[in-house]
N, C-alpha and C. Protein backbone atom coordinates (compact mmCIF):
# COMPACT_ATOMS: atom_id res chain seq x y z
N UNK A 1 76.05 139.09 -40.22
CA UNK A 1 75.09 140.20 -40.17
C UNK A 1 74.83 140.56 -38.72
N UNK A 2 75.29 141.84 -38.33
CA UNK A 2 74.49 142.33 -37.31
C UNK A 2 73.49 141.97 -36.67
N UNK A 3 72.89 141.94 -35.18
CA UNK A 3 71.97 142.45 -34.49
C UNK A 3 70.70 143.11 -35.25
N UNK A 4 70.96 144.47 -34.98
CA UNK A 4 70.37 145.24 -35.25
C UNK A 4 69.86 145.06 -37.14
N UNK A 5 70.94 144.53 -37.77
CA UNK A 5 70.62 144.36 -39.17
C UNK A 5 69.37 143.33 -39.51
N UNK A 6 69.97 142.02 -38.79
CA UNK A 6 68.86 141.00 -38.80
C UNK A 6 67.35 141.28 -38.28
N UNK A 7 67.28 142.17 -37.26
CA UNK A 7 66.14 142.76 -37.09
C UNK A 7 65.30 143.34 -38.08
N UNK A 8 65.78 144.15 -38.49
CA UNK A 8 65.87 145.08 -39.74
C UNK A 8 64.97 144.12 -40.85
N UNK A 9 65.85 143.01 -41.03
CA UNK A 9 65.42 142.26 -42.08
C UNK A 9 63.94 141.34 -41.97
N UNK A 10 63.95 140.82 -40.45
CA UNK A 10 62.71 139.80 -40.01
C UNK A 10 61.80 141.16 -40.28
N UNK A 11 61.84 142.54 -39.99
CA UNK A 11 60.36 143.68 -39.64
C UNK A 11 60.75 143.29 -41.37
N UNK A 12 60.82 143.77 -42.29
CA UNK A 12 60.92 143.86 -44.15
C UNK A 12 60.29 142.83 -44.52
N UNK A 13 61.13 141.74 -44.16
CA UNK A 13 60.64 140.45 -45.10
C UNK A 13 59.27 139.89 -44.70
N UNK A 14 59.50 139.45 -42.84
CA UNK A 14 58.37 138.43 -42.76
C UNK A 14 57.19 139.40 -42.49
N UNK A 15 57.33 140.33 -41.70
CA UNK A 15 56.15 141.54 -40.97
C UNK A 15 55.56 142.52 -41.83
N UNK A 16 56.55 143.11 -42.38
CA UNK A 16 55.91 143.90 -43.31
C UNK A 16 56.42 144.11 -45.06
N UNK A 17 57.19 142.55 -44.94
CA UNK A 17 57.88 142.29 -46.04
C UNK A 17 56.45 142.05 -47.14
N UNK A 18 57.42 140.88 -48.14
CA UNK A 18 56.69 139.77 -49.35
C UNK A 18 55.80 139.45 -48.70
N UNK A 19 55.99 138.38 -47.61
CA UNK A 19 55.41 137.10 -46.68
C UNK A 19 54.35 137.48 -45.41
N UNK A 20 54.02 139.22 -45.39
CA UNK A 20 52.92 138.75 -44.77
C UNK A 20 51.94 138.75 -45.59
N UNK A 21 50.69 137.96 -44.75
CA UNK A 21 49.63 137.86 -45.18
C UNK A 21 49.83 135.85 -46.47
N UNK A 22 51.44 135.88 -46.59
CA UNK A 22 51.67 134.59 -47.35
C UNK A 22 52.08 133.75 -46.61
N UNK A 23 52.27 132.59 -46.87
CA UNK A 23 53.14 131.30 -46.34
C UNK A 23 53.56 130.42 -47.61
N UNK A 24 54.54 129.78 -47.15
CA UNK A 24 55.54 128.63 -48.15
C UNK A 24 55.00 127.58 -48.36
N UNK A 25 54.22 127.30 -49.22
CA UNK A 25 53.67 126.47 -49.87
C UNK A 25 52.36 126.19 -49.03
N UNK A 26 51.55 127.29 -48.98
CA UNK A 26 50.39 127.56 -48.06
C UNK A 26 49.09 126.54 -48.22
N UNK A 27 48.50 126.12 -49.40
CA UNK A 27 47.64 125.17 -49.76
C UNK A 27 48.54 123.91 -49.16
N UNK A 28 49.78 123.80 -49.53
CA UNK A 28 49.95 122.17 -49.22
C UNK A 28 49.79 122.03 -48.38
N UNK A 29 51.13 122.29 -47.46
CA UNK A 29 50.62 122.48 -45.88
C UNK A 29 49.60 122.40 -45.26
N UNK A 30 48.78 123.17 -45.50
CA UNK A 30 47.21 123.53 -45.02
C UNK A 30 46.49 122.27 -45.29
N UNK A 31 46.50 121.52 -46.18
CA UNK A 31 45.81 120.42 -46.63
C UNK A 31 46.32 119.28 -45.62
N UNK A 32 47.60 118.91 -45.60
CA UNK A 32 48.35 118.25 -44.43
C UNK A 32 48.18 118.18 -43.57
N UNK A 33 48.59 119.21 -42.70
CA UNK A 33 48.07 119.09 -41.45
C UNK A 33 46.90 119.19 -41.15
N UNK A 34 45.64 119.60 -42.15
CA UNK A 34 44.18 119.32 -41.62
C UNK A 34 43.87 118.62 -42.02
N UNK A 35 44.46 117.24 -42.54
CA UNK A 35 44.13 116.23 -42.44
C UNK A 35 44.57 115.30 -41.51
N UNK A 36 45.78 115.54 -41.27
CA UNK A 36 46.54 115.05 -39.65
C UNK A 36 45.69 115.52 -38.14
N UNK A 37 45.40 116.46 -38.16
CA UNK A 37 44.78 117.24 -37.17
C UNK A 37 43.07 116.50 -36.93
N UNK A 38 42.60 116.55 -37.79
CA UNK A 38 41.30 116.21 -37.88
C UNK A 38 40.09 117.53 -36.93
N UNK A 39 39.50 117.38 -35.96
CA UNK A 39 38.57 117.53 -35.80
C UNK A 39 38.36 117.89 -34.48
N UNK A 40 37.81 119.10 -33.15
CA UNK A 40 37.46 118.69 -32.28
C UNK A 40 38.57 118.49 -31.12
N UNK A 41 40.04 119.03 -31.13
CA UNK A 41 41.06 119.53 -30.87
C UNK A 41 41.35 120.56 -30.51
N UNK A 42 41.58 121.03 -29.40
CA UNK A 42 42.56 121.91 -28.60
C UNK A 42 44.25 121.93 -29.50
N UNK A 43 44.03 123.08 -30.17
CA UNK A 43 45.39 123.53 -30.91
C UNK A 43 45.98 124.98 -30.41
N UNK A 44 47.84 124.10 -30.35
CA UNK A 44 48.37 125.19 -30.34
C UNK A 44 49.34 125.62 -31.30
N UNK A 45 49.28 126.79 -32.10
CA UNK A 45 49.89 126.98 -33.36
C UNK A 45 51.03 128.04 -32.95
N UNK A 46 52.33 127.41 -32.72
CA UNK A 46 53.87 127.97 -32.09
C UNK A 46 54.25 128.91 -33.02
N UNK A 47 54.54 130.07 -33.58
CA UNK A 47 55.02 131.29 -34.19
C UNK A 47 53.55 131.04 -36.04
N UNK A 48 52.68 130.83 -35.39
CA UNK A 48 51.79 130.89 -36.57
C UNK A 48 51.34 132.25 -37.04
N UNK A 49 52.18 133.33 -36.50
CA UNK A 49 51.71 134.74 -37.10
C UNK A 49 50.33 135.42 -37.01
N UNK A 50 50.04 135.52 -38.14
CA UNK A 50 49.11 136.16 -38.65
C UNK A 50 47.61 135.16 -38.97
N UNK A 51 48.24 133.73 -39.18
CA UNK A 51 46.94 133.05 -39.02
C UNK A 51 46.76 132.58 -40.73
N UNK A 52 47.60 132.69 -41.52
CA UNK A 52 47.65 132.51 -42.98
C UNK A 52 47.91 130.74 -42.72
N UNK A 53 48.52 130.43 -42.59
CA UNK A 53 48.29 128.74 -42.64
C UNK A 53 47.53 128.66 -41.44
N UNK A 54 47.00 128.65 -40.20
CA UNK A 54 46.61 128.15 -38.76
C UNK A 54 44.86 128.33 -39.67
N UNK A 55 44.67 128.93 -40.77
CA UNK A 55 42.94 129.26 -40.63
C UNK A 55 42.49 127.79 -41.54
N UNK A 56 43.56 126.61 -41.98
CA UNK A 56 43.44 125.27 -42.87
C UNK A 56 42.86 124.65 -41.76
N UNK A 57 43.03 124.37 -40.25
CA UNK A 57 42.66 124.17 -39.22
C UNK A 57 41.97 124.46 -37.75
N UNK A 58 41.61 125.57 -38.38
CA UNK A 58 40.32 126.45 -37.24
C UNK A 58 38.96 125.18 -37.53
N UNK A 59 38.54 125.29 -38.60
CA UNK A 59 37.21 124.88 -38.69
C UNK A 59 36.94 123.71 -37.72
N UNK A 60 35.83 123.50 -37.07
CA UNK A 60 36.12 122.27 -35.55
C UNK A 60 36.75 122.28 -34.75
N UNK A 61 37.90 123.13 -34.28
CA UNK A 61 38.69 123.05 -33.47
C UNK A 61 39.14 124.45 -32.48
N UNK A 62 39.68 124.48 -31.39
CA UNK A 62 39.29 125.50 -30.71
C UNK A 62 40.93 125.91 -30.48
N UNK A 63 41.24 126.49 -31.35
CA UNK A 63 42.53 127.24 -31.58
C UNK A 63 43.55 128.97 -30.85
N UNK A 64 44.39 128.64 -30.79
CA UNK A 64 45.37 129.48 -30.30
C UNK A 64 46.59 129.42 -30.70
N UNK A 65 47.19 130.82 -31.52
CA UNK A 65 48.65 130.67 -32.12
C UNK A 65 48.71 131.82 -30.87
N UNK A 66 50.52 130.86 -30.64
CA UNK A 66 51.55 131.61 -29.97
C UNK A 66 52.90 132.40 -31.04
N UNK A 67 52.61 133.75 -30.80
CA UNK A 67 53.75 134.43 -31.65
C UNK A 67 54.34 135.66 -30.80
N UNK A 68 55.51 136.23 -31.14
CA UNK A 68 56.10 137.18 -30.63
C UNK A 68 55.81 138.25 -31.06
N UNK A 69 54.72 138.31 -32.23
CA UNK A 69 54.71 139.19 -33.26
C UNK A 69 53.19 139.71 -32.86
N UNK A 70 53.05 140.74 -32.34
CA UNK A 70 51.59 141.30 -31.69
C UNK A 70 50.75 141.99 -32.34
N UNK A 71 51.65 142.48 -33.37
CA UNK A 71 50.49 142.79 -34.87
C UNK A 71 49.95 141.73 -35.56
N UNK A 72 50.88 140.95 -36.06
CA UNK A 72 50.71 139.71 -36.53
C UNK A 72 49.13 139.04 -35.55
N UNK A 73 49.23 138.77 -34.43
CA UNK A 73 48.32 138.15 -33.48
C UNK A 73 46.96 138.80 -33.71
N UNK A 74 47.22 140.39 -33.58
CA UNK A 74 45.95 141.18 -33.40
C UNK A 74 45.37 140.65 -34.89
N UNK A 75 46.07 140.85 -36.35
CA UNK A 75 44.92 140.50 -37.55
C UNK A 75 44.67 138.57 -37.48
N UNK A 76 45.03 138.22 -36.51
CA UNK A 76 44.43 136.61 -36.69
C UNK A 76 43.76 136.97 -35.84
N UNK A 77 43.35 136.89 -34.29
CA UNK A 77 42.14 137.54 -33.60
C UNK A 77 41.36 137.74 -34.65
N UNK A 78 40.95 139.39 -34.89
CA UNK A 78 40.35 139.56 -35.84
C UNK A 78 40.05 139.04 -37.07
N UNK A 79 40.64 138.30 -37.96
CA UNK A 79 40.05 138.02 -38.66
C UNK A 79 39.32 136.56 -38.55
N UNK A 80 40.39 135.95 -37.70
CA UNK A 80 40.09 134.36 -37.55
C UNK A 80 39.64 133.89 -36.42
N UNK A 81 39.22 134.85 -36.02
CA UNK A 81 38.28 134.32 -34.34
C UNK A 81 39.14 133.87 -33.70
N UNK A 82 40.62 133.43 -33.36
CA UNK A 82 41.60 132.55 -32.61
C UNK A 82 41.61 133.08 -31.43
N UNK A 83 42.24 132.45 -30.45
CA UNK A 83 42.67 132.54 -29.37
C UNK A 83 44.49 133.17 -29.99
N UNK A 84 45.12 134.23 -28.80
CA UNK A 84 46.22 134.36 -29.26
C UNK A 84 46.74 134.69 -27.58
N UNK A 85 48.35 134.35 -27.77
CA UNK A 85 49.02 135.19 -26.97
C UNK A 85 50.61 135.36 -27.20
N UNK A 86 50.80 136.11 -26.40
CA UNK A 86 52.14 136.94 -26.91
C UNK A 86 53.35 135.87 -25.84
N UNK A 87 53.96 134.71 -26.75
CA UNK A 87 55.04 133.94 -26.84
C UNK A 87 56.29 134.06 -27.28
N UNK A 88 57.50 133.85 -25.93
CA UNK A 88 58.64 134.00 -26.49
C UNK A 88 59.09 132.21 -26.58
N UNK A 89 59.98 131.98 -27.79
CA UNK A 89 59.76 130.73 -27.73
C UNK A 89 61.29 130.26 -26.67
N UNK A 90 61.77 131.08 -26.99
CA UNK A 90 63.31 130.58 -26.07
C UNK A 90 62.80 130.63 -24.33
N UNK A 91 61.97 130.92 -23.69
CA UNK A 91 61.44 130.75 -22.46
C UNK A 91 60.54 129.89 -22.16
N UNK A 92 60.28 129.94 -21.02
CA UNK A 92 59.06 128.68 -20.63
C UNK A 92 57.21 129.44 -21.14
N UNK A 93 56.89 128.24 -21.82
CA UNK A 93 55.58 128.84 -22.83
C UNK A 93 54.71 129.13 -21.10
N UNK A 94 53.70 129.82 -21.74
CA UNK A 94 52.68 130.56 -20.59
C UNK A 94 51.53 129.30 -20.74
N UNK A 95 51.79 128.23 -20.63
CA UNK A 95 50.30 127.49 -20.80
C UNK A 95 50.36 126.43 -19.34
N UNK A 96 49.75 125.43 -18.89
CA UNK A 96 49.87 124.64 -17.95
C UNK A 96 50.10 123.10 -18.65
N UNK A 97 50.83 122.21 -17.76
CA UNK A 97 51.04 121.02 -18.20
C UNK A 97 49.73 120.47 -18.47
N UNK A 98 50.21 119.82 -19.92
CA UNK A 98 48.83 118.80 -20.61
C UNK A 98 47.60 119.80 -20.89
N UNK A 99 48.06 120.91 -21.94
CA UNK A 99 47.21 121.91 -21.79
C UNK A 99 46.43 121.53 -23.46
N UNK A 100 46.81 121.27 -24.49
CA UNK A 100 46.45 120.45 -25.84
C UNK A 100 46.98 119.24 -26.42
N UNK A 101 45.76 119.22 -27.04
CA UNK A 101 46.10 117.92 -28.24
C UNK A 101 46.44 118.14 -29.19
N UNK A 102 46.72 119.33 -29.36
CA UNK A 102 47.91 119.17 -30.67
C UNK A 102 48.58 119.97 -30.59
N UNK A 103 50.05 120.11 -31.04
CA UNK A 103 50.96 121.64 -31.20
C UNK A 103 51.41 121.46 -32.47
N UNK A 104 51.81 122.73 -33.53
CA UNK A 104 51.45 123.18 -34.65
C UNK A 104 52.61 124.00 -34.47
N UNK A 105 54.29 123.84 -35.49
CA UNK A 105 55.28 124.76 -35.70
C UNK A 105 55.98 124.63 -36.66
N UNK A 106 55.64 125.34 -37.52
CA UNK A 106 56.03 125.21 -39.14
C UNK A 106 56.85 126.53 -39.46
N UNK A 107 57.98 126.03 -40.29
CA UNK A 107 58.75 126.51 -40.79
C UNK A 107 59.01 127.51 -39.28
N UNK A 108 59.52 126.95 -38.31
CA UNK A 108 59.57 127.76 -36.95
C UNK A 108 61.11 127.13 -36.19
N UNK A 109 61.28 126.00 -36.45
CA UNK A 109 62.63 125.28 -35.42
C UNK A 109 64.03 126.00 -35.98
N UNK A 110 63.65 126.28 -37.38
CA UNK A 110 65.37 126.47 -37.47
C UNK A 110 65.57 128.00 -37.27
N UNK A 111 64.69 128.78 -36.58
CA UNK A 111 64.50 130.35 -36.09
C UNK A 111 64.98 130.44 -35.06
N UNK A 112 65.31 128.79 -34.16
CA UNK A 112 65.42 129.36 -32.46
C UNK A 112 66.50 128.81 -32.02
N UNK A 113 66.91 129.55 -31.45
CA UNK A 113 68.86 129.62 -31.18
C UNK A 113 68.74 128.33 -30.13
N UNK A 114 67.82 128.39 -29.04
CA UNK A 114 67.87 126.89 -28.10
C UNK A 114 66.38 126.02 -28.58
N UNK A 115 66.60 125.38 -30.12
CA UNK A 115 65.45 124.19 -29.97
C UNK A 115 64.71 123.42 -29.03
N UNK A 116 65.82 122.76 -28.36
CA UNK A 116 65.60 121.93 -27.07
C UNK A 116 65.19 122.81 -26.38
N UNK A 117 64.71 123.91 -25.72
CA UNK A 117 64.41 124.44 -24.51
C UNK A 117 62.56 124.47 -25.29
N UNK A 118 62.48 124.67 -26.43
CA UNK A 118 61.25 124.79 -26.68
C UNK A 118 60.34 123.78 -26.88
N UNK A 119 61.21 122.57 -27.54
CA UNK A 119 60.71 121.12 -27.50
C UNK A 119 60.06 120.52 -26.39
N UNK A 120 61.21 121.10 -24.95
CA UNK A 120 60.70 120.59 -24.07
C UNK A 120 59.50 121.49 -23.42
N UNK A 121 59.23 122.01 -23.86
CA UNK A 121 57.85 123.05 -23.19
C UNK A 121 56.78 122.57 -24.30
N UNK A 122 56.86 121.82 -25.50
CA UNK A 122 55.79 121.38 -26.34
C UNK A 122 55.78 120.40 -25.52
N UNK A 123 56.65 119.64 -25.30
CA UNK A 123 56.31 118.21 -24.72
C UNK A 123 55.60 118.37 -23.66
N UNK A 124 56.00 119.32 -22.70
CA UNK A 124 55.27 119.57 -21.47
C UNK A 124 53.77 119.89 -21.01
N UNK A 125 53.57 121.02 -22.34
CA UNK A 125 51.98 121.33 -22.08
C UNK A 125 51.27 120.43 -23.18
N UNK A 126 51.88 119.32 -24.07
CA UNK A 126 51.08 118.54 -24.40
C UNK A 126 50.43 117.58 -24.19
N UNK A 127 49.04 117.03 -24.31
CA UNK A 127 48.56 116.02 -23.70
C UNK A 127 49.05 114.75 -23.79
N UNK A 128 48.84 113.70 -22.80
CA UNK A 128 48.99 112.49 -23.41
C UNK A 128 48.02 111.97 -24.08
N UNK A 129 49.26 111.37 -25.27
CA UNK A 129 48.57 111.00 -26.29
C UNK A 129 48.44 111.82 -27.52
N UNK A 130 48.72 113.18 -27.32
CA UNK A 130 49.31 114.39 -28.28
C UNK A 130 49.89 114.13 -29.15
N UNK A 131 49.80 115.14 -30.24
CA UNK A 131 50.19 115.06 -31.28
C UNK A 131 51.31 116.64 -31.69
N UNK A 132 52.65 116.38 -32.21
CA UNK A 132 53.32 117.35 -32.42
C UNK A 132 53.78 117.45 -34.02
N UNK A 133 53.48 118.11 -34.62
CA UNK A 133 53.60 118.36 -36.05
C UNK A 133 54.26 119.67 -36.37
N UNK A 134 54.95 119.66 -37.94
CA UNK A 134 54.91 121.06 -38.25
C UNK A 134 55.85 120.81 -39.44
N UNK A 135 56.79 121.37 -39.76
CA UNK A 135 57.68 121.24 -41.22
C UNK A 135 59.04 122.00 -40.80
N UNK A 136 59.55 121.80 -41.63
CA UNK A 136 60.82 122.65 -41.38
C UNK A 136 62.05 122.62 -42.43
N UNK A 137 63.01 123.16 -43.19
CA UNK A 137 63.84 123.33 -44.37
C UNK A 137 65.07 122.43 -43.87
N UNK A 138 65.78 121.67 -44.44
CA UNK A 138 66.91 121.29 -44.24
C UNK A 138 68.38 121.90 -44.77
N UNK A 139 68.92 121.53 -44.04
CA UNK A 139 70.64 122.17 -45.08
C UNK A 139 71.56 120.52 -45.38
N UNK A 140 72.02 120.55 -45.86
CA UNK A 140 73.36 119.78 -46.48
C UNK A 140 72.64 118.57 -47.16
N UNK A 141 71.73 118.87 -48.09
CA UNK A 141 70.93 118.06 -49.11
C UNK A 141 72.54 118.06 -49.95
N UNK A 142 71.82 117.41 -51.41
CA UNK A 142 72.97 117.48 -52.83
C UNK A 142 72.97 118.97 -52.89
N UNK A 143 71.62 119.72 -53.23
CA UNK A 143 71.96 120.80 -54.01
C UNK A 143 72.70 121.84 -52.73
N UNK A 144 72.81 121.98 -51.69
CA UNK A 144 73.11 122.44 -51.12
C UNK A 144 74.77 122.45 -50.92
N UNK A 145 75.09 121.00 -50.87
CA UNK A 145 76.66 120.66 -51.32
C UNK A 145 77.05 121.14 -52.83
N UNK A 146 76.18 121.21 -53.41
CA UNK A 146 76.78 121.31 -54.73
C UNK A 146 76.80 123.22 -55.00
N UNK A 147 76.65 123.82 -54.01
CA UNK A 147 76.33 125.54 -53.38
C UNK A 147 77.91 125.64 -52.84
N UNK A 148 78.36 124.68 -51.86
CA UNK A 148 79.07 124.72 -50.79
C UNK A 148 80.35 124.15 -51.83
N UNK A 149 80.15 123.74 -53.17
CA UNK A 149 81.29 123.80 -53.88
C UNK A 149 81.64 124.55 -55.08
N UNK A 150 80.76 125.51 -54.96
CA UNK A 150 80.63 126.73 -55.62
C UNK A 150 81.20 127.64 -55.50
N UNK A 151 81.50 127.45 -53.91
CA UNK A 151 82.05 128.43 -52.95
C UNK A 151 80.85 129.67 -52.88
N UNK A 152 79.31 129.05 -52.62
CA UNK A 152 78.35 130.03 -52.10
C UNK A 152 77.76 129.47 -50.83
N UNK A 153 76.74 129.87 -50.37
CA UNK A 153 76.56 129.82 -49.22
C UNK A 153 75.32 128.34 -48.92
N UNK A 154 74.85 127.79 -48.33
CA UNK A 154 73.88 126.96 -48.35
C UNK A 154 72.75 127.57 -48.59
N UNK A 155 71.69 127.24 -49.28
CA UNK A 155 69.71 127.74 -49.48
C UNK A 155 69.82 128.29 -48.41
N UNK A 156 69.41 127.04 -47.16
CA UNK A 156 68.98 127.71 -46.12
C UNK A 156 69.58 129.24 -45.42
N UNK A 157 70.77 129.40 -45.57
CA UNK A 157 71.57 130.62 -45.36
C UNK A 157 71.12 131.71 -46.13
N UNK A 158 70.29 131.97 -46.73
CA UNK A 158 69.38 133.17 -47.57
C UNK A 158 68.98 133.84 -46.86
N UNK A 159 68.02 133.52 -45.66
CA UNK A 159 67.60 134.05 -44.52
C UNK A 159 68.72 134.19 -43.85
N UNK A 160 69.24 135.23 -42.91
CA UNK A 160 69.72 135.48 -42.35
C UNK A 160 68.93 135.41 -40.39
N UNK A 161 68.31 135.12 -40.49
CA UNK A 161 67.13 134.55 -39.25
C UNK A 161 67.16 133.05 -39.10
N UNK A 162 67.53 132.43 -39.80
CA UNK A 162 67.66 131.24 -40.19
C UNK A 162 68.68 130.68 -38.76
N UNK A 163 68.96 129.99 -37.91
CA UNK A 163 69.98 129.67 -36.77
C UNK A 163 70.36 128.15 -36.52
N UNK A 164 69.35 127.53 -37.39
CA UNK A 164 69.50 126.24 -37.16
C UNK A 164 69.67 124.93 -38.99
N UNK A 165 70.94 125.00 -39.08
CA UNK A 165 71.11 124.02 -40.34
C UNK A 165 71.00 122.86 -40.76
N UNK A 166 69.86 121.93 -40.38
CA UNK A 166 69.58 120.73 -39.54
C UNK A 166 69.46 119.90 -40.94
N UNK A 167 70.27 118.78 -40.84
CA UNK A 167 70.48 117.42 -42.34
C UNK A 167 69.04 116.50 -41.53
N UNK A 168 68.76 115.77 -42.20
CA UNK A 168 67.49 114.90 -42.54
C UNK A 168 67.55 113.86 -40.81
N UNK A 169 68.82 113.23 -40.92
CA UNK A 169 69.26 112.59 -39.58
C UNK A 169 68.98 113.69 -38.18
N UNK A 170 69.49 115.26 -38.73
CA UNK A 170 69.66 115.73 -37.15
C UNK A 170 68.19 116.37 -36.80
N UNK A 171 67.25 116.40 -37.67
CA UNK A 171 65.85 116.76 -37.14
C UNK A 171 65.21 115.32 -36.54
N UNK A 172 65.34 114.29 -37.46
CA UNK A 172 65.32 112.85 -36.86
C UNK A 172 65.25 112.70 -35.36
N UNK A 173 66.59 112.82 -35.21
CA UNK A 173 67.32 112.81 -33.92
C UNK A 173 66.64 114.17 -32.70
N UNK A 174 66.26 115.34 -33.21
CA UNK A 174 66.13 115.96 -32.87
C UNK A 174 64.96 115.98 -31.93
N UNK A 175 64.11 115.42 -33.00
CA UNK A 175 62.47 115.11 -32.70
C UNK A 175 62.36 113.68 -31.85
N UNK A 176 63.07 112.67 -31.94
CA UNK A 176 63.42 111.89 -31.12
C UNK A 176 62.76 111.56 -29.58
N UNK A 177 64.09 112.63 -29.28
CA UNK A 177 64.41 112.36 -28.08
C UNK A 177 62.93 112.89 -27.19
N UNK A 178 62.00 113.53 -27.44
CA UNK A 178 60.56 113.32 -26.79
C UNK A 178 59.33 112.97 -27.18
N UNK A 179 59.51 112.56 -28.86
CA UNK A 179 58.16 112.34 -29.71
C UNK A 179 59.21 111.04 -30.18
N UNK A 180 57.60 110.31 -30.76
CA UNK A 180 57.70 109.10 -31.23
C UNK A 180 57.30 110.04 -33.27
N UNK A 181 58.19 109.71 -34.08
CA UNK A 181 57.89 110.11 -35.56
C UNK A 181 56.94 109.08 -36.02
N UNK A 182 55.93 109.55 -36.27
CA UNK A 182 54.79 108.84 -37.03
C UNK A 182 54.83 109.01 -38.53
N UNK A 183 55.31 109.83 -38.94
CA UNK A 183 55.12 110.08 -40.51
C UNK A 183 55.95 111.15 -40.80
N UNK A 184 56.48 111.19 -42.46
CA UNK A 184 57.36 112.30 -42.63
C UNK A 184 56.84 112.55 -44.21
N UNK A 185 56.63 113.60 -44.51
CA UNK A 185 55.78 113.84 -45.50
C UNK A 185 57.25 115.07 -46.64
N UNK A 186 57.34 114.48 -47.61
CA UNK A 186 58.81 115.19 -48.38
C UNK A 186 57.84 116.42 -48.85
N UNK A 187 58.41 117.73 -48.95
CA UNK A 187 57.67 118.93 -49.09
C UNK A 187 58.28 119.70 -50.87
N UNK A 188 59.86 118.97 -50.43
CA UNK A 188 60.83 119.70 -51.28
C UNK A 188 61.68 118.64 -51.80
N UNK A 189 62.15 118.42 -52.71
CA UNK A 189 63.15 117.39 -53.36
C UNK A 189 62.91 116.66 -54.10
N UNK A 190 61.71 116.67 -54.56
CA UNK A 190 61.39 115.61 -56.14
C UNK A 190 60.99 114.24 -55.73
N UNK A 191 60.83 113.49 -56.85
CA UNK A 191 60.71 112.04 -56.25
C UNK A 191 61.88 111.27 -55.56
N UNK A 192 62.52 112.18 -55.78
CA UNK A 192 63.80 110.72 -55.66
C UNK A 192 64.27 111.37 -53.82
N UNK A 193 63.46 112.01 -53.20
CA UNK A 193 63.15 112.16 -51.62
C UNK A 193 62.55 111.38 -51.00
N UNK A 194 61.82 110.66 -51.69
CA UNK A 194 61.08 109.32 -51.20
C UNK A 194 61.86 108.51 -50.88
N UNK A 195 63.06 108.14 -52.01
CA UNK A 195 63.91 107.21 -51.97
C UNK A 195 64.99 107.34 -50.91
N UNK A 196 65.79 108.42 -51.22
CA UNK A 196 66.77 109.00 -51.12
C UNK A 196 66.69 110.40 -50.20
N UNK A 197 65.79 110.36 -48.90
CA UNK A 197 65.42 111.36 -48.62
C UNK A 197 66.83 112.42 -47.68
N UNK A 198 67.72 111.53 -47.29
CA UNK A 198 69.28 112.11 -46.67
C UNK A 198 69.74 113.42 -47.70
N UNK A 199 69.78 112.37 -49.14
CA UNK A 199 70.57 113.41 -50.36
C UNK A 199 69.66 114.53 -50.65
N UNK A 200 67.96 114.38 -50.96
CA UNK A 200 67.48 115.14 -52.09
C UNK A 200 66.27 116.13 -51.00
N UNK A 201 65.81 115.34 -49.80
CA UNK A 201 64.81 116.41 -49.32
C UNK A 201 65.68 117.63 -48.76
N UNK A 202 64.43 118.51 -49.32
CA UNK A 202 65.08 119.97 -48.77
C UNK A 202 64.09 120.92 -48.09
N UNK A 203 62.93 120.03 -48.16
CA UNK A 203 61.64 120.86 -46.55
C UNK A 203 60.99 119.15 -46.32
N UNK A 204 60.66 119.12 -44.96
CA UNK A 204 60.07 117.84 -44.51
C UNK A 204 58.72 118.50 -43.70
N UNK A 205 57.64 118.10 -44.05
CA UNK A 205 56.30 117.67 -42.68
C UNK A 205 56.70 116.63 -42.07
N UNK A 206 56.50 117.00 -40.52
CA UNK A 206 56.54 115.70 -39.76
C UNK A 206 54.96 115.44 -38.71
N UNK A 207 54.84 114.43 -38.51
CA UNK A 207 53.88 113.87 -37.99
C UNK A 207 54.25 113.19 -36.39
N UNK A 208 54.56 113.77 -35.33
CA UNK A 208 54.54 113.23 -33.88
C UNK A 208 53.74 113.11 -32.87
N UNK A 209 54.21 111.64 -31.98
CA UNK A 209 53.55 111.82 -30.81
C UNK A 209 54.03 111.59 -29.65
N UNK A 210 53.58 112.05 -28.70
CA UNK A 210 54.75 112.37 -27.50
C UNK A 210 54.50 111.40 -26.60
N UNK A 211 56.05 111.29 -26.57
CA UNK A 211 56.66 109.78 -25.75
C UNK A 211 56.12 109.61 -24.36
N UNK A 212 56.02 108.48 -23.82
CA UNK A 212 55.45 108.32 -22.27
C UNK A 212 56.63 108.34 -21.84
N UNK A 213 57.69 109.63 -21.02
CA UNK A 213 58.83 109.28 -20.50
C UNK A 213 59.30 109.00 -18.93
């Protein structure tokens, strides 16, 4: 798909598509991380839009989503009292080192063509002792192989915004190399993700904290 097409599609679907004003599995989430989050926190919420999941974690806490999306920003302002500013995530974020205690990016990693360049700018303006959380979809589960012998395309490949196809090991790995994984919470895949979380998860919450390096 095109440039110009994929554009096309992020203004339809997420901006002025289905999904604004929604999020993917919006209660769970929301319940999750404000219970991870707790209380009394400097948050920063990385492509949180419009403020549809970021408002599970306003209450006590003195909040700011970073998005590219400036309509999106203006109805969280407004409706949700937040702090906002206008973030590109593939560049260096506008904040100062050790700037919060928590960063907040859901359903956001597999959107950005250089992960690592953004990881390392969470790591950077986060405090020590910080906390890095958020969720994200996987590709090459079972059902996804069992797509790929169909001769169709993987789930995650639906979106065409989608840039990053990351198996259970390579977010692992991913998250790694500057956070310590505290917890991984199965979103998608049944029970047998608990067990078997390589084959059957197909969205993960994760729970981090950033490494003394």
């Amino acid at each position: 798909m095109q440039e110009n097409s994929i554009s096309s599609y992020y203004s339809s679907h997420h901006i002025n598509g289905k999904r604004l004003r929604q999020s993917f599995l919006e209660e769970t989430r929301g319940k999750i991380f404000s219970s991870w989050i707790g209380t009394n926190k400097k948050i920063l919420d990385l492509g949180g839009r419009d403020g549809t999941l970021t408002k599970y974690f306003i209450q006590g806490n003195e909040v700011t989503i970073g998005d590219i999306d400036k309509e999106s920003l203006e109805f969280a302002k407004k409706t949700y009292f937040v702090n906002t500013n206008v973030v590109n995530l593939n560049e260096k974020l506008p904040f100062k080192n050790s700037s919060f205690d928590v960063i907040v990016m859901a359903e956001v990693l597999e959107h950005l063509p250089y992960p690592t360049i953004t990881l390392n700018e969470i790591y950077r303006v986060l405090k020590k002792g910080g906390e890095f959380i958020g969720n994200i979809p996987l590709a090459f589960h079972l059902k996804d192989r069992y797509q790929i012998i169909r001769g169709k395309k993987p789930l995650i490949a639906s979106d065409p915004t989608h840039l990053q196809f990351l198996n259970y090991e390579d977010v692992k790995n991913l998250l790694s190399i500057n956070f310590h994984i505290d917890e991984i919470v199965y979103l998608k895949g049944g029970k047998l993700a608990n067990k078997y979380p390589k084959l059957f998860a197909r969205n993960i919450a994760f729970r981090c904290s950033k490494k003394i390096i």
